[in-house]
Structure formats: C-alpha cells, structure tokens
PDB file of N, CA and C in Angstrom:
ATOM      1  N   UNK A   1     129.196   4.002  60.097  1.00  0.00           N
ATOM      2  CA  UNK A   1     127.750   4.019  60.184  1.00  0.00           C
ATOM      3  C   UNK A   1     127.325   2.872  61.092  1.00  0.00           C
ATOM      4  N   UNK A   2     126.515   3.184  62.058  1.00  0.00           N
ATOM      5  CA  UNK A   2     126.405   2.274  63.199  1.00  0.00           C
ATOM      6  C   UNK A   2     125.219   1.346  62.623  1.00  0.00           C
ATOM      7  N   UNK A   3     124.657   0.246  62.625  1.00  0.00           N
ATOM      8  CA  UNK A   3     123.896  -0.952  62.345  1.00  0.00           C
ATOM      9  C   UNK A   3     122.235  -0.282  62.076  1.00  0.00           C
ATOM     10  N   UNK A   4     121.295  -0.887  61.417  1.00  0.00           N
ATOM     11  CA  UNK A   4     120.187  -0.038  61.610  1.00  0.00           C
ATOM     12  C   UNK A   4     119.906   1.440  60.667  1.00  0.00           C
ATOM     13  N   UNK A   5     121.334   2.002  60.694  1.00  0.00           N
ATOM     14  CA  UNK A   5     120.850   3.297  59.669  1.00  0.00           C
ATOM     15  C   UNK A   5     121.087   3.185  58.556  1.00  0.00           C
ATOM     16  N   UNK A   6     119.997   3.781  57.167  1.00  0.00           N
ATOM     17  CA  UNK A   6     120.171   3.677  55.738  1.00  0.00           C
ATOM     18  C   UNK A   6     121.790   4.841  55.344  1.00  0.00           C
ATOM     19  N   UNK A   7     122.101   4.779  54.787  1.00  0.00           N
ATOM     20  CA  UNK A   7     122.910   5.927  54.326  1.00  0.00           C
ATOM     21  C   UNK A   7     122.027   7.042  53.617  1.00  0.00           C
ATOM     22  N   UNK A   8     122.019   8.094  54.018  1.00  0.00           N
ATOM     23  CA  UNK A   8     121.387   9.268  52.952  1.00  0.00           C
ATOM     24  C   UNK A   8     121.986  10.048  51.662  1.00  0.00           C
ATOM     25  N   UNK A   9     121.063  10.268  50.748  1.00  0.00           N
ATOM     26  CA  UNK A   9     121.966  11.196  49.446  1.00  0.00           C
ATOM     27  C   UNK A   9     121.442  12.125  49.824  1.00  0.00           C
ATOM     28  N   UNK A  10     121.850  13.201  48.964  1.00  0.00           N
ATOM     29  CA  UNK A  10     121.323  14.541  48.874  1.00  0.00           C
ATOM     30  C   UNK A  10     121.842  14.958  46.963  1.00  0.00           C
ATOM     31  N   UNK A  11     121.404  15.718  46.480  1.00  0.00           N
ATOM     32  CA  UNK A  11     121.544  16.063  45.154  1.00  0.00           C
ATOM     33  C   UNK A  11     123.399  17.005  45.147  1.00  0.00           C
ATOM     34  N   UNK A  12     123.638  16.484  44.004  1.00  0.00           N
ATOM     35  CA  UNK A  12     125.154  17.247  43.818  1.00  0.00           C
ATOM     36  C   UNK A  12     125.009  18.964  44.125  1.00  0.00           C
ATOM     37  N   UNK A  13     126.139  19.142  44.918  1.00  0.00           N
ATOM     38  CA  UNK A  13     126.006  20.687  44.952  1.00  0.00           C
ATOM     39  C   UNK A  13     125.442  21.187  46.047  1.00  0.00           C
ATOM     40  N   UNK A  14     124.363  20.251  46.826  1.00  0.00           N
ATOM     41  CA  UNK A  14     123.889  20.836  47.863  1.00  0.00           C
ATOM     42  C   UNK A  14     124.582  21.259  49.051  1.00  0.00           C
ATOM     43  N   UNK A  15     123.668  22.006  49.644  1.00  0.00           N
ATOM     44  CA  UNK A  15     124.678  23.092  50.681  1.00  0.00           C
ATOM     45  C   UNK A  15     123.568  22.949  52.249  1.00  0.00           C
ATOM     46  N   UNK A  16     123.536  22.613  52.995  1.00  0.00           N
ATOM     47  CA  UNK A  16     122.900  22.358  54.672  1.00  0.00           C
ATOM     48  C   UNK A  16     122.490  24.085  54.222  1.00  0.00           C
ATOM     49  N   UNK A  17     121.148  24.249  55.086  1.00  0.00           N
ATOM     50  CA  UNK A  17     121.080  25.736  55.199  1.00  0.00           C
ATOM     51  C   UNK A  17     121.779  26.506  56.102  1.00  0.00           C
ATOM     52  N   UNK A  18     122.531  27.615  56.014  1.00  0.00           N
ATOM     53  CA  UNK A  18     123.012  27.974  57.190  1.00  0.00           C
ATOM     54  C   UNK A  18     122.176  28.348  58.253  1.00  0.00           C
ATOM     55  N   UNK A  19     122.761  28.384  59.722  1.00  0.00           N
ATOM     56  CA  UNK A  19     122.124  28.937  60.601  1.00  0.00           C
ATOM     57  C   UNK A  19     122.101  30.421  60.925  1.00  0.00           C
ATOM     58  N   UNK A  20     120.811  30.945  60.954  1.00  0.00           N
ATOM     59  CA  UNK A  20     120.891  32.382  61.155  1.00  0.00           C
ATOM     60  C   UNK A  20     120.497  33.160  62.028  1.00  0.00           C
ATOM     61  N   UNK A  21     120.521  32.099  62.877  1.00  0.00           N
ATOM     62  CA  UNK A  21     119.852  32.640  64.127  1.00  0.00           C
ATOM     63  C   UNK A  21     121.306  33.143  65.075  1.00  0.00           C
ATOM     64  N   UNK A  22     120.451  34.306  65.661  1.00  0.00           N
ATOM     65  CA  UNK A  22     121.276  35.276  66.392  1.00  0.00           C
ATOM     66  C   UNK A  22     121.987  34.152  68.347  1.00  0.00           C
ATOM     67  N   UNK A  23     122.357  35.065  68.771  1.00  0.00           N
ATOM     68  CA  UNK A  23     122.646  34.263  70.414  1.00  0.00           C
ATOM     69  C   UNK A  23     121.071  34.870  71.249  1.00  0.00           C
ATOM     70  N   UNK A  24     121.236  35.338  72.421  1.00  0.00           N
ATOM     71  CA  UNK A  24     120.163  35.657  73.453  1.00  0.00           C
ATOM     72  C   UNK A  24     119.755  36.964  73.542  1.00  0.00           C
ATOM     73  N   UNK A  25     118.715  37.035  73.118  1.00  0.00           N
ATOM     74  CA  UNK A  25     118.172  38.980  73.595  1.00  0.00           C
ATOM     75  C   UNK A  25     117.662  38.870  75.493  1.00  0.00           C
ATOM     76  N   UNK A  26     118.292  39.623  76.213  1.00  0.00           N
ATOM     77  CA  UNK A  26     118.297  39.940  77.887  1.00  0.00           C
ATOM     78  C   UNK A  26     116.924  40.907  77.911  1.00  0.00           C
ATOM     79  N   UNK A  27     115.887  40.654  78.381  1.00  0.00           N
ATOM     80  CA  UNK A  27     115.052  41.620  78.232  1.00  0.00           C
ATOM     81  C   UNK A  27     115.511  41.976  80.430  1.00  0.00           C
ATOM     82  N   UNK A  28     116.168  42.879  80.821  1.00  0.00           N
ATOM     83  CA  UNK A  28     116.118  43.201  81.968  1.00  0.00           C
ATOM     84  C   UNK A  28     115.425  44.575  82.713  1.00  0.00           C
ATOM     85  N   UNK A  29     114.708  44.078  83.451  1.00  0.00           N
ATOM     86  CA  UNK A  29     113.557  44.901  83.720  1.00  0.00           C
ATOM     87  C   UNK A  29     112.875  44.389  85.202  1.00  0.00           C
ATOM     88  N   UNK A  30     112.339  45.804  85.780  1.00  0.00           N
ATOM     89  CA  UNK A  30     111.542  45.094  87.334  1.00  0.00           C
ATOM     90  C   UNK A  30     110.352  44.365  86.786  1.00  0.00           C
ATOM     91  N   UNK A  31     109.619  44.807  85.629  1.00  0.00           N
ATOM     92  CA  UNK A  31     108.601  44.363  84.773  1.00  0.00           C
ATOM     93  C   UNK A  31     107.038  44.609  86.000  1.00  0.00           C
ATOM     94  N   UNK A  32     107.332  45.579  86.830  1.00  0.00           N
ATOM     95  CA  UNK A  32     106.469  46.087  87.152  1.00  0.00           C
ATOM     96  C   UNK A  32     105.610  46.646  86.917  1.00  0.00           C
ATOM     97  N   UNK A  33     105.813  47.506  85.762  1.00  0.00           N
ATOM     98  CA  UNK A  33     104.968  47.965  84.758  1.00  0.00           C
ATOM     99  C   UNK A  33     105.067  47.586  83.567  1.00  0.00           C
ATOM    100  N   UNK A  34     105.462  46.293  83.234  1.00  0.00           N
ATOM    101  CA  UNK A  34     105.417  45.744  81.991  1.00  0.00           C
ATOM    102  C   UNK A  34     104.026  45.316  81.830  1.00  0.00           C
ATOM    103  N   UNK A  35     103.628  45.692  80.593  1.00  0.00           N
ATOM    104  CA  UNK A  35     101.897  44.775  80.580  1.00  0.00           C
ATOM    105  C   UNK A  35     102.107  43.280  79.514  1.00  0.00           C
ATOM    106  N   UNK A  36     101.115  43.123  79.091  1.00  0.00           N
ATOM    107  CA  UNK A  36     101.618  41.733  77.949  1.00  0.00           C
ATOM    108  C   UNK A  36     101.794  42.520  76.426  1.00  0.00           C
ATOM    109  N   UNK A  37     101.502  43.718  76.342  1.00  0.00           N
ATOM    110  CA  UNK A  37     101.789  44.600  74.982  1.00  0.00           C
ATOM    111  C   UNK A  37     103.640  44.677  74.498  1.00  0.00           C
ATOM    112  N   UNK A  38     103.815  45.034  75.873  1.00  0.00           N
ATOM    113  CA  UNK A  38     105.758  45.226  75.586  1.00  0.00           C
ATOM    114  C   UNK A  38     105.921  43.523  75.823  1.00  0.00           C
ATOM    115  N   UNK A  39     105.573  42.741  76.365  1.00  0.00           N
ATOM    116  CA  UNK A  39     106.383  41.852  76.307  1.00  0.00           C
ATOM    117  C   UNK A  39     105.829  40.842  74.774  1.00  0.00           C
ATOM    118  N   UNK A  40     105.144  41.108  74.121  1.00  0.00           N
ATOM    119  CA  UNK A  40     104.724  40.760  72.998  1.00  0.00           C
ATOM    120  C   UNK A  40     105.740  41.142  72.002  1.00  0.00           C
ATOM    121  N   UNK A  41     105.879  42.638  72.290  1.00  0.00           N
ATOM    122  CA  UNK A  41     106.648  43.512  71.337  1.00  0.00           C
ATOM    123  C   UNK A  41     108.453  42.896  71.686  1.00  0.00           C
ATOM    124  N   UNK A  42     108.417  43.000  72.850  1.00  0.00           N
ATOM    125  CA  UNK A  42     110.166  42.322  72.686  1.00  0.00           C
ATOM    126  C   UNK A  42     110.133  40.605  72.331  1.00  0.00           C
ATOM    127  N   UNK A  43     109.343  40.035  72.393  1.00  0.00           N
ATOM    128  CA  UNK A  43     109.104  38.926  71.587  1.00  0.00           C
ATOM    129  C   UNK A  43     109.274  39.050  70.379  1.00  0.00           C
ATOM    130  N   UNK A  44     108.197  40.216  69.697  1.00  0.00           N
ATOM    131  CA  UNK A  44     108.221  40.258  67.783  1.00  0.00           C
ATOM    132  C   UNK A  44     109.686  40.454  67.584  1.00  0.00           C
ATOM    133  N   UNK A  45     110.434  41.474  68.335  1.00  0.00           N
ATOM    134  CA  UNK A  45     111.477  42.222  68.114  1.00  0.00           C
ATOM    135  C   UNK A  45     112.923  41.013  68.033  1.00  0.00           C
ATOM    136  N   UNK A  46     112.447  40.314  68.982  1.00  0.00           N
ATOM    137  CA  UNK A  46     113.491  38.858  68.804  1.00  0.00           C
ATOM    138  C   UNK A  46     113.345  38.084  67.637  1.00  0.00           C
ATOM    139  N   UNK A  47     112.316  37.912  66.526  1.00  0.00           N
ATOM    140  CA  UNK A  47     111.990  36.816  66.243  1.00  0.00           C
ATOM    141  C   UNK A  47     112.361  37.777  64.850  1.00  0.00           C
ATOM    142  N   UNK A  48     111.860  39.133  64.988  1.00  0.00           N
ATOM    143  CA  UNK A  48     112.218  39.326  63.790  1.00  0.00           C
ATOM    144  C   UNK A  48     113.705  39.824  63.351  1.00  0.00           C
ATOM    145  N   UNK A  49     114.481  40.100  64.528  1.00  0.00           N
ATOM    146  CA  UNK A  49     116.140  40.051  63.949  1.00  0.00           C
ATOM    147  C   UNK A  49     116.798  39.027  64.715  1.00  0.00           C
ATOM    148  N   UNK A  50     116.100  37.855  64.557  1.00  0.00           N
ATOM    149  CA  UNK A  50     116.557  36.806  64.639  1.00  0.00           C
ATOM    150  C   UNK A  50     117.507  36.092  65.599  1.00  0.00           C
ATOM    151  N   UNK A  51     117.115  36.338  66.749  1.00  0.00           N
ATOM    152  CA  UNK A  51     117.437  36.015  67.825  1.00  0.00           C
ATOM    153  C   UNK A  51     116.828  34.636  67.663  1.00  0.00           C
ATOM    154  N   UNK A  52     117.896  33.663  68.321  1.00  0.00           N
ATOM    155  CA  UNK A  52     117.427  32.526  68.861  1.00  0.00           C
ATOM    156  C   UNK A  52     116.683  31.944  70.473  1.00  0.00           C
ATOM    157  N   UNK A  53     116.867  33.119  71.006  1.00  0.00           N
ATOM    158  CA  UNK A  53     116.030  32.999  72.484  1.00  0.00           C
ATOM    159  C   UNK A  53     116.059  34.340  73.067  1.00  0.00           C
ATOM    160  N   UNK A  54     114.676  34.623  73.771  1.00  0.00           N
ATOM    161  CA  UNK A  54     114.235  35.733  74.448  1.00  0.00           C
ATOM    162  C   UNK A  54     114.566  35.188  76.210  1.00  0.00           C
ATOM    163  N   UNK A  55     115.305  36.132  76.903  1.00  0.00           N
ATOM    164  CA  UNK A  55     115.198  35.601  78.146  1.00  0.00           C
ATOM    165  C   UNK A  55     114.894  36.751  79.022  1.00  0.00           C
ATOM    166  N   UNK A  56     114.025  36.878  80.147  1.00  0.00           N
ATOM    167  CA  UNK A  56     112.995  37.660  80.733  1.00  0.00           C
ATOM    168  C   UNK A  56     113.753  37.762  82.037  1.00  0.00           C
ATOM    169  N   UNK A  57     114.684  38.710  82.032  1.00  0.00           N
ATOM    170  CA  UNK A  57     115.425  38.376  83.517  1.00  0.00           C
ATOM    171  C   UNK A  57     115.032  39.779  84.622  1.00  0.00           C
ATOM    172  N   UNK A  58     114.375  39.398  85.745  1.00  0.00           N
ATOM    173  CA  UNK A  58     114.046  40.274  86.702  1.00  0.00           C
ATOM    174  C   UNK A  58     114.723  40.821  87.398  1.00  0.00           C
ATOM    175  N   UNK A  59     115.150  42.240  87.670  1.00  0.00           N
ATOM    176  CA  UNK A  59     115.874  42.848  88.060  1.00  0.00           C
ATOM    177  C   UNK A  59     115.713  42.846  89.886  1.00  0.00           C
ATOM    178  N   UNK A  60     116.250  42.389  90.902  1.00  0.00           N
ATOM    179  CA  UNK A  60     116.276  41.744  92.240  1.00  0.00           C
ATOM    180  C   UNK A  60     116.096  43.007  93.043  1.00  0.00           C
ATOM    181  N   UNK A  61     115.125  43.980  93.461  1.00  0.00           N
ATOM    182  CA  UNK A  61     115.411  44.947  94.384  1.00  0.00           C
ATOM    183  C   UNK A  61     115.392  44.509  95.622  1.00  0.00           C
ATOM    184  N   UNK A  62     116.253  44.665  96.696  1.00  0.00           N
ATOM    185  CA  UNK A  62     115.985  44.778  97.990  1.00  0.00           C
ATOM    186  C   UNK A  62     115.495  45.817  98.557  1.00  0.00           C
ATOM    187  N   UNK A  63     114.631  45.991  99.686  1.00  0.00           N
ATOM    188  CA  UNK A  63     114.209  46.972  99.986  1.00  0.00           C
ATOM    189  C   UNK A  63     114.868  46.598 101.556  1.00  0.00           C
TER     190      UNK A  63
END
C-alpha cells in the first residue's frame, strides 16, 4: 500500500459486482437515410442488451 492511502473493508462475504456489459455493437451504414429515430433506436437497442459501446461506422462509397 503506497503512503497516503487508508486501507478499505468491505463486509464478510462480499462479492465486486460483476461486469455485464457486452463488447461493441457496429452500427454500419451509408446513414444516408438514417434520420435521428433509427439512430435513437440502435442506441436503446445497445443499452438495453447491454452493450458497452455503440460505434457509428460509415460505409466509404467511391464514386
């Protein structure tokens, strides 16, 4: 224990909560016709099966 810190208890038996969060939901899309309704909805959709990050990746067309 480095200088400065108290030591902490915790009650017998206790357990850290686990983590339950998921890895990355890829939302890939030109999002050209995405409005803010779907991207709301793949937001809820992350949060509620527990994804730990939404990432919004744009699909690159060359013309």
């Amino acid at each position: 224990m480095s200088s400065g810190q108290l030591p902490q208890s915790v009650p017998y038996g206790y357990e850290p909560p686990k983590d339950i969060k998921k890895g990355t939901l890829f939302f890939y899309d030109a999002f050209e016709d995405i409005g803010r309704q779907e991207l709301e909805q793949a937001l809820r959709h992350s949060k509620l099966n527990g994804f730990a990050d939404l990432v919004l990746y744009p699909i690159h067309i060359e013309e």
